[in-house]
PDB file of N, CA and C in Angstrom:
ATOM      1  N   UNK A   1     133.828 184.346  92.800  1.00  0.00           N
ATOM      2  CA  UNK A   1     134.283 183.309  91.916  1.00  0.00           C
ATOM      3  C   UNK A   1     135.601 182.764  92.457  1.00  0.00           C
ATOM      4  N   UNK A   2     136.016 181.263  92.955  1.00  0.00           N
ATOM      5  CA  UNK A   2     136.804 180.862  93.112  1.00  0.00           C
ATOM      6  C   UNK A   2     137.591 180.260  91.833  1.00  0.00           C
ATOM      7  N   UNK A   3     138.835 180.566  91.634  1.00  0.00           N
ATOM      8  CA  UNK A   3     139.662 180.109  90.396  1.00  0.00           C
ATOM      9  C   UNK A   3     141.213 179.360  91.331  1.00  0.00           C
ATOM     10  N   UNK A   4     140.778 177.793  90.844  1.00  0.00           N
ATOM     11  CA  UNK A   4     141.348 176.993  91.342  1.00  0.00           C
ATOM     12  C   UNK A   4     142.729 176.499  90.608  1.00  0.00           C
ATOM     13  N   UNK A   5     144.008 176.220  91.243  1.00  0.00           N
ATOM     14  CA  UNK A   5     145.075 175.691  90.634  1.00  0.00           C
ATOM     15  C   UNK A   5     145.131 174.275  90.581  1.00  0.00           C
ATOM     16  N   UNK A   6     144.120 173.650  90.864  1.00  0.00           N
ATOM     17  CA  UNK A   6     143.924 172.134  90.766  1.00  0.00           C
ATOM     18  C   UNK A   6     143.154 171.544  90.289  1.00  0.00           C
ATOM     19  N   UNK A   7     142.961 170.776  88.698  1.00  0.00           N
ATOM     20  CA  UNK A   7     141.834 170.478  87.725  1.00  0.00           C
ATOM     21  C   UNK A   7     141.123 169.564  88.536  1.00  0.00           C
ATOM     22  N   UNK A   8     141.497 168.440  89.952  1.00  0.00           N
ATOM     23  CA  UNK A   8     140.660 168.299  90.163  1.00  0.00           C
ATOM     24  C   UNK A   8     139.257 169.072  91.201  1.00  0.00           C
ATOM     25  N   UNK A   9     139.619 169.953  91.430  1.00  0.00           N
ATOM     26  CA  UNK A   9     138.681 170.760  92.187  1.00  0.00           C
ATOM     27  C   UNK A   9     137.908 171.290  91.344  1.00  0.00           C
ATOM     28  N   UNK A  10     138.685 172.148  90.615  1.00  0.00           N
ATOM     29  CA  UNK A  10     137.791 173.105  89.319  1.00  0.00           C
ATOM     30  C   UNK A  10     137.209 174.503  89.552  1.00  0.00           C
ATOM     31  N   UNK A  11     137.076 175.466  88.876  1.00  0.00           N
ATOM     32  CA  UNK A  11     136.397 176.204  89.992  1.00  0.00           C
ATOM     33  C   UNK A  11     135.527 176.394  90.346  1.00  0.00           C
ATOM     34  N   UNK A  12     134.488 177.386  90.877  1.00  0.00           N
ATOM     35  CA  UNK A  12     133.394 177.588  91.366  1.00  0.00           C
ATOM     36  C   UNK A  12     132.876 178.831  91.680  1.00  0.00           C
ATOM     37  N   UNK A  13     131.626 178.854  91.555  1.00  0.00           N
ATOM     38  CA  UNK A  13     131.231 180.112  91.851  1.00  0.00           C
ATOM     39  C   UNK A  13     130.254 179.856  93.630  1.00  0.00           C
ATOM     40  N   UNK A  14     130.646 181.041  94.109  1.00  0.00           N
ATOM     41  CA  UNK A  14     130.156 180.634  95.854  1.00  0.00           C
ATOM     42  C   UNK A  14     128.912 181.907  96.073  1.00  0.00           C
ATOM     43  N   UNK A  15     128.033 181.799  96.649  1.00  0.00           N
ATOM     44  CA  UNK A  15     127.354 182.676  97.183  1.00  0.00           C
ATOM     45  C   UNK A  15     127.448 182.587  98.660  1.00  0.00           C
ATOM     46  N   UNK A  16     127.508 183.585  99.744  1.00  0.00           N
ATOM     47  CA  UNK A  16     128.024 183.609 100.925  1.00  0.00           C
ATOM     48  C   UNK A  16     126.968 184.570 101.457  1.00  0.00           C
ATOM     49  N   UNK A  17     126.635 183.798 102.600  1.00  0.00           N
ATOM     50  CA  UNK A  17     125.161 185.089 103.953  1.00  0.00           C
ATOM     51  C   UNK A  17     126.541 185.767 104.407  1.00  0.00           C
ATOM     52  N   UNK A  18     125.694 187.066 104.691  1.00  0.00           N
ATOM     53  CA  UNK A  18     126.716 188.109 105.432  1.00  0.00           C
ATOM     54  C   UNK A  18     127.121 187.112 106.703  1.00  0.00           C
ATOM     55  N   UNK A  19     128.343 187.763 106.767  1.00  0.00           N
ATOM     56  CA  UNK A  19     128.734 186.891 107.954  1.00  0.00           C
ATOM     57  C   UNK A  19     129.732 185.985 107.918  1.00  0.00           C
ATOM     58  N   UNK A  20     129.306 184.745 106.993  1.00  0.00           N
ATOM     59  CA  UNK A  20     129.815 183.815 106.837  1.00  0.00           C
ATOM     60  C   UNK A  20     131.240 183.919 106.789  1.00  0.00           C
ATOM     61  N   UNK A  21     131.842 183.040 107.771  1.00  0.00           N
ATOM     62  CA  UNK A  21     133.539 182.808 107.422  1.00  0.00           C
ATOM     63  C   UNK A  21     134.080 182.040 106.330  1.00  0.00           C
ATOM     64  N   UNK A  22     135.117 182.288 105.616  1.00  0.00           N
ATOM     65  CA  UNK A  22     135.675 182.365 104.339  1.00  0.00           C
ATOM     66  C   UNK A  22     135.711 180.974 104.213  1.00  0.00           C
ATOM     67  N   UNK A  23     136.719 180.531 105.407  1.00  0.00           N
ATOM     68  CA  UNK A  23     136.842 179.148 105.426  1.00  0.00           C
ATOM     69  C   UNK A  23     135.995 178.402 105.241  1.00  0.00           C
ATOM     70  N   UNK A  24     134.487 178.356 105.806  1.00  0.00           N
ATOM     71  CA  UNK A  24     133.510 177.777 105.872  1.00  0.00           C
ATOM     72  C   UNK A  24     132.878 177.664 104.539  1.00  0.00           C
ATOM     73  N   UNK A  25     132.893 178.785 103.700  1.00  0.00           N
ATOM     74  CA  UNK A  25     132.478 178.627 102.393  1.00  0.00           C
ATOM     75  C   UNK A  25     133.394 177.879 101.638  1.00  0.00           C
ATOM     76  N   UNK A  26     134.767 178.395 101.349  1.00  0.00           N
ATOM     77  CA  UNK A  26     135.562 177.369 100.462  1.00  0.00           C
ATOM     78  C   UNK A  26     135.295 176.047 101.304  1.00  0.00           C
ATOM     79  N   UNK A  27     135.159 175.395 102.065  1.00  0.00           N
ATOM     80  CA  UNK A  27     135.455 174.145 102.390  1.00  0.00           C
ATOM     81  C   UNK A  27     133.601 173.554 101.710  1.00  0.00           C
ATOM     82  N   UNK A  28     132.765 174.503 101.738  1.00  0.00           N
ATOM     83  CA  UNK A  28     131.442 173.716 101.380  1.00  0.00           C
ATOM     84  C   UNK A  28     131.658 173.499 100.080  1.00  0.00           C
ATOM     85  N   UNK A  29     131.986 174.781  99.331  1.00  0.00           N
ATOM     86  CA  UNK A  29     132.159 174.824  97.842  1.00  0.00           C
ATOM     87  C   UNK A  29     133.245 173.827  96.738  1.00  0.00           C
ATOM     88  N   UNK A  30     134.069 172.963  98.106  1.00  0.00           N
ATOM     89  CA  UNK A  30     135.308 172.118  97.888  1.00  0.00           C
ATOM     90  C   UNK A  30     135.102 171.089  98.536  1.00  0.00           C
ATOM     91  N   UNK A  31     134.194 170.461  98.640  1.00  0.00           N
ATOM     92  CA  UNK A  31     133.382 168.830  99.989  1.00  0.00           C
ATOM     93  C   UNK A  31     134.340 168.001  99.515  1.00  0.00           C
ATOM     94  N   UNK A  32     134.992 168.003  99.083  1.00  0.00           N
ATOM     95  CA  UNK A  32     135.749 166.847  98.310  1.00  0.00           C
ATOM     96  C   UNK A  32     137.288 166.775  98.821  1.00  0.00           C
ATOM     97  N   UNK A  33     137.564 168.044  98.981  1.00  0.00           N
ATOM     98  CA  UNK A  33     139.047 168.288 100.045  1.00  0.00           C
ATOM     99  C   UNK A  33     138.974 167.369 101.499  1.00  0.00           C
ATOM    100  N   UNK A  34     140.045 166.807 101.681  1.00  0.00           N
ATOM    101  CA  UNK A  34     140.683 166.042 102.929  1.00  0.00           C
ATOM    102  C   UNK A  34     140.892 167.183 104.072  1.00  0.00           C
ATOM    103  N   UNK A  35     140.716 166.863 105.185  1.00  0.00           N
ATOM    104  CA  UNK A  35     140.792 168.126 106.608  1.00  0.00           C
ATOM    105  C   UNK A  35     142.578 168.132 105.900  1.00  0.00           C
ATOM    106  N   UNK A  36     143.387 167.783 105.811  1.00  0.00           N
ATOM    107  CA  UNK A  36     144.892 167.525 105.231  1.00  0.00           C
ATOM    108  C   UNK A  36     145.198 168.422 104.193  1.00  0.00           C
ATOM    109  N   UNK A  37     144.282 167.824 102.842  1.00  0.00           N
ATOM    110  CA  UNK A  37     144.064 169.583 101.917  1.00  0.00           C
ATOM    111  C   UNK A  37     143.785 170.766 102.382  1.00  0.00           C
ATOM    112  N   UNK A  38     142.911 170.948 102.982  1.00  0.00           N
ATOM    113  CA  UNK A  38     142.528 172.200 103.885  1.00  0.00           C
ATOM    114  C   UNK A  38     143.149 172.860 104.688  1.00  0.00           C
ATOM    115  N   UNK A  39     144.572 172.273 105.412  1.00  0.00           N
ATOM    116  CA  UNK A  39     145.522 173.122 105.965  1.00  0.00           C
ATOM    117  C   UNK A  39     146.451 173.379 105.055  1.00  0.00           C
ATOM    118  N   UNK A  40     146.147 173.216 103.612  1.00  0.00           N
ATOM    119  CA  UNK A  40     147.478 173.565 102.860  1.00  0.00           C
ATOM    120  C   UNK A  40     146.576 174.236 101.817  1.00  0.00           C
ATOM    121  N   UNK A  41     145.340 174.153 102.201  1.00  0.00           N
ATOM    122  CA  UNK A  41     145.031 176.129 101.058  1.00  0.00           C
ATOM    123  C   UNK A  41     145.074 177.153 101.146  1.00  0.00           C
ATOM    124  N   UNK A  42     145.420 177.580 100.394  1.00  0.00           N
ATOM    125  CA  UNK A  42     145.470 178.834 100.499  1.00  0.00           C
ATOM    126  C   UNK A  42     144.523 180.304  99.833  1.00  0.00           C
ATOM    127  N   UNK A  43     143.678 180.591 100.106  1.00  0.00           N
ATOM    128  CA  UNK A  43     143.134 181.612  99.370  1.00  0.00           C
ATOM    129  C   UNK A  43     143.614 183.047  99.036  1.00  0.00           C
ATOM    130  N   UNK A  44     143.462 183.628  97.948  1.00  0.00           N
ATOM    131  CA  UNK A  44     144.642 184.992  98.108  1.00  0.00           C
ATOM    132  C   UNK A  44     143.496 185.779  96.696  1.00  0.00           C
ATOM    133  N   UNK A  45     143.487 187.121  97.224  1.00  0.00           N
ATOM    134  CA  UNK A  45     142.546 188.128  96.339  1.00  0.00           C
ATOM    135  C   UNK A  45     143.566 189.286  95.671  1.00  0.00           C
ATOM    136  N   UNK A  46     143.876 189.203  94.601  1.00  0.00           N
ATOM    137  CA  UNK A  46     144.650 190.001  93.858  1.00  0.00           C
ATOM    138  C   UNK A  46     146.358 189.809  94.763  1.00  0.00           C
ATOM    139  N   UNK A  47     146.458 189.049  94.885  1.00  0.00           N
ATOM    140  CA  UNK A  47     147.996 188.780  95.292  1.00  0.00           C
ATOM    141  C   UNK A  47     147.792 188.149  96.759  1.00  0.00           C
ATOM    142  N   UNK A  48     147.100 188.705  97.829  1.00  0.00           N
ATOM    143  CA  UNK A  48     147.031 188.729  99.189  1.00  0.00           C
ATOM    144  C   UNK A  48     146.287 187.813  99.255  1.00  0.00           C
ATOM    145  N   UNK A  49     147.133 186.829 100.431  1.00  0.00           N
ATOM    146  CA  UNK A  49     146.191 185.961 101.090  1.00  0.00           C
ATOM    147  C   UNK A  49     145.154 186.609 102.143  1.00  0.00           C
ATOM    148  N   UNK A  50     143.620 185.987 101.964  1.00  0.00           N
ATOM    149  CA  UNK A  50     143.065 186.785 103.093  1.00  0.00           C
ATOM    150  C   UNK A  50     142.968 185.623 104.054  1.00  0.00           C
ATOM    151  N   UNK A  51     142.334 185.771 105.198  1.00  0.00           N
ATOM    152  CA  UNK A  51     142.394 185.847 106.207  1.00  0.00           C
ATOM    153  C   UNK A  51     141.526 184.552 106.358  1.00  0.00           C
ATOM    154  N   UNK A  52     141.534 183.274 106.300  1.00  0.00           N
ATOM    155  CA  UNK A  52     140.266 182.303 106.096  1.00  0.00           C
ATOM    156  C   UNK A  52     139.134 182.276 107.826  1.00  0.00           C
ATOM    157  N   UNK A  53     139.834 182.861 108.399  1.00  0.00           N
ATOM    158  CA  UNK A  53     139.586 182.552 109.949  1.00  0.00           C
ATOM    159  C   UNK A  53     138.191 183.939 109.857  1.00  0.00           C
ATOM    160  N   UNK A  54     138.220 184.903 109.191  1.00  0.00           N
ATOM    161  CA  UNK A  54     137.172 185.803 109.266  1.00  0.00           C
ATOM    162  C   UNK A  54     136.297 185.632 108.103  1.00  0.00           C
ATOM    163  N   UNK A  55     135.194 186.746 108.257  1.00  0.00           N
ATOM    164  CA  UNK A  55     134.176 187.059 107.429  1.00  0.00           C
ATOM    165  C   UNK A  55     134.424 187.073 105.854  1.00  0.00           C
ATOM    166  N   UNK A  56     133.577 187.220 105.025  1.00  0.00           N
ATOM    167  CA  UNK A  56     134.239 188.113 103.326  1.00  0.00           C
ATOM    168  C   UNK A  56     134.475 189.469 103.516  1.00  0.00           C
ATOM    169  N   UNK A  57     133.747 190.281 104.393  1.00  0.00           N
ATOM    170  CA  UNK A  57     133.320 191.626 104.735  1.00  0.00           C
ATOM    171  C   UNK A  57     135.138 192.098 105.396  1.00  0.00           C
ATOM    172  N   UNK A  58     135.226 191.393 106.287  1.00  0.00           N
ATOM    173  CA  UNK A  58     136.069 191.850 107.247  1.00  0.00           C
ATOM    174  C   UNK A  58     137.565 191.708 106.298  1.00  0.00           C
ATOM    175  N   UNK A  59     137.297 190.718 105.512  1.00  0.00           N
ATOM    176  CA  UNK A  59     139.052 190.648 104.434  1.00  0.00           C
ATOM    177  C   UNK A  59     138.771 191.616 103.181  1.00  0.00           C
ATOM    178  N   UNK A  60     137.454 192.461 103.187  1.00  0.00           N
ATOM    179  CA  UNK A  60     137.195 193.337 102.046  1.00  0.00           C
ATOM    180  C   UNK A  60     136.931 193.081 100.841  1.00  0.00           C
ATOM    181  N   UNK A  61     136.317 191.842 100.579  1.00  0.00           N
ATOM    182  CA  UNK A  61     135.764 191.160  99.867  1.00  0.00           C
ATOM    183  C   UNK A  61     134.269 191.317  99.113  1.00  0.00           C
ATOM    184  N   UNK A  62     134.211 191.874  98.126  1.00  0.00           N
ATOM    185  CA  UNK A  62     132.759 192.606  97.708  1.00  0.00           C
ATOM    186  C   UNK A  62     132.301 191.406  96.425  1.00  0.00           C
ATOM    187  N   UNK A  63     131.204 191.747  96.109  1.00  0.00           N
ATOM    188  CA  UNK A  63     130.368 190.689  95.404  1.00  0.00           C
ATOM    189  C   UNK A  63     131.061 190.840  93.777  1.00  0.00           C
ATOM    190  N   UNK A  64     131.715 189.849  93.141  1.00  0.00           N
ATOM    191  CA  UNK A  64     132.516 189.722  92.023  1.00  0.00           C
ATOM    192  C   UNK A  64     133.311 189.567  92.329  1.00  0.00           C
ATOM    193  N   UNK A  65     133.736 189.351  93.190  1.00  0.00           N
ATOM    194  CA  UNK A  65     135.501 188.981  93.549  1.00  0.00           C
ATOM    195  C   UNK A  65     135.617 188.137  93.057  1.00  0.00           C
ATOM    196  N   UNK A  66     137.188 187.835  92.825  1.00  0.00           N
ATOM    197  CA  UNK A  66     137.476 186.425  92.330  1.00  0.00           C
ATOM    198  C   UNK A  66     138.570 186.525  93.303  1.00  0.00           C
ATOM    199  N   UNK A  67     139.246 185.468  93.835  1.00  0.00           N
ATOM    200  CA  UNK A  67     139.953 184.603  94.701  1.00  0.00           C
ATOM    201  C   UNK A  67     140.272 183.219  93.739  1.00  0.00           C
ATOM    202  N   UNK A  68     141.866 183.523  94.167  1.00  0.00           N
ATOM    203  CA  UNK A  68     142.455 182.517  93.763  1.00  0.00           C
ATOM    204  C   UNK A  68     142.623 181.243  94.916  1.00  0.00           C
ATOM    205  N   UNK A  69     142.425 180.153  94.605  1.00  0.00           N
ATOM    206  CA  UNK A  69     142.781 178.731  95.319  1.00  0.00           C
ATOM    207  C   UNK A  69     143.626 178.376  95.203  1.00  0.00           C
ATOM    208  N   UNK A  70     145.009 177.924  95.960  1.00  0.00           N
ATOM    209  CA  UNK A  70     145.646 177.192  95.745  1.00  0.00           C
ATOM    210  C   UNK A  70     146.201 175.924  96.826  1.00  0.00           C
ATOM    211  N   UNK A  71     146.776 175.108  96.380  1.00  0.00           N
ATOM    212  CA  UNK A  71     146.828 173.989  97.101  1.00  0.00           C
ATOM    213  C   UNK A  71     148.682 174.066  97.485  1.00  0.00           C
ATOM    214  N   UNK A  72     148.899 174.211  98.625  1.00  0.00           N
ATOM    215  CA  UNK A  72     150.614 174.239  98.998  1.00  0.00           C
ATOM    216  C   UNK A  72     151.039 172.953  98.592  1.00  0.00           C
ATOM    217  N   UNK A  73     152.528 172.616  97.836  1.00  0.00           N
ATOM    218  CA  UNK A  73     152.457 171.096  97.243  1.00  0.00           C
ATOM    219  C   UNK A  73     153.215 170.915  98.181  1.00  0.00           C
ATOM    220  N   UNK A  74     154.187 171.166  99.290  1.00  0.00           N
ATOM    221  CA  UNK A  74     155.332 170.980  99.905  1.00  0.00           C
ATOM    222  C   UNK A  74     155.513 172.225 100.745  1.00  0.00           C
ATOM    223  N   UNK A  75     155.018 171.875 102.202  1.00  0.00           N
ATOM    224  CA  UNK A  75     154.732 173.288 103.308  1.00  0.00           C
ATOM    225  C   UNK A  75     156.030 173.032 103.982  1.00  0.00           C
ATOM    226  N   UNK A  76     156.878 172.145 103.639  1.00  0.00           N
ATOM    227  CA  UNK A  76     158.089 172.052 104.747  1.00  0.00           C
ATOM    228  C   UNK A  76     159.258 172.571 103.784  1.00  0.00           C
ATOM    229  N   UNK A  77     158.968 173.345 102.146  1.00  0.00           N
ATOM    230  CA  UNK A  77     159.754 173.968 101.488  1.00  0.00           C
ATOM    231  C   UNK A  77     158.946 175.156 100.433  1.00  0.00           C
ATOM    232  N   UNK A  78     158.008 175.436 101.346  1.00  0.00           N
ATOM    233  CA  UNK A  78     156.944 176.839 100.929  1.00  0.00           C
ATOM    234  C   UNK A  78     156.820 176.875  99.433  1.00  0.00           C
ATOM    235  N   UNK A  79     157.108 175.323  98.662  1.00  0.00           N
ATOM    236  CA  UNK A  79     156.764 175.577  97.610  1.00  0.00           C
ATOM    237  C   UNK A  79     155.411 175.512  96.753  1.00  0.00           C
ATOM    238  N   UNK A  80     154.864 176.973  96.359  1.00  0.00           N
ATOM    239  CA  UNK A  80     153.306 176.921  95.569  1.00  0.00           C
ATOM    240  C   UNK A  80     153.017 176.474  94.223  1.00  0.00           C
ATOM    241  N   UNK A  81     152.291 176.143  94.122  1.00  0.00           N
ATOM    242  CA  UNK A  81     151.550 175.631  92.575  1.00  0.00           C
ATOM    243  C   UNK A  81     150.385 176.508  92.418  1.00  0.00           C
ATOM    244  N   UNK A  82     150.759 177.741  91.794  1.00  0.00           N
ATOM    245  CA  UNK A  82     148.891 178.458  92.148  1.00  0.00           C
ATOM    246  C   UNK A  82     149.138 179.148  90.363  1.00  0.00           C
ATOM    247  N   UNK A  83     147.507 179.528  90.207  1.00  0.00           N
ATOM    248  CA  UNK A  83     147.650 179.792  88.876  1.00  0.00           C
ATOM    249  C   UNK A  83     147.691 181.210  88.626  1.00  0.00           C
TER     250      UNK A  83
END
């Protein structure tokens, strides 16, 4: 379950093939994000950002997870908006 800090995204629920990289799913489950949004999300599972560049498996990610979304509002003063 993705739980998003931005009403217009909303959240979502994702189903993922073994394997699949993280990134690749949030970006299907989010078609609506700019390549621009997408270097300023951030995904994070109970506090920790994982890893968008790998698997669900490999960031330890089991079926019910929830992952938080958030969108960086200002990366040149690390300031977050996440819920």
């Amino acid at each position: 379950q993705l739980l998003s800090n931005d009403s217009s995204l909303g959240d979502a629920q994702i189903r993922v093939p073994e394997g699949q990289i993280a990134r690749d799913a949030i970006q299907a489950a989010y078609a609506t994000l700019t390549p621009h949004q997408m270097k300023r999300l951030v995904v994070s599972m109970a506090g920790e950002e994982i890893d968008m560049e790998a698997d669900f498996v490999s960031n330890g990610i089991e079926d019910g997870a929830r992952l938080e979304v958030c969108l960086m509002l200002c990366p040149c003063l690390c300031i977050w908006h996440c819920c």
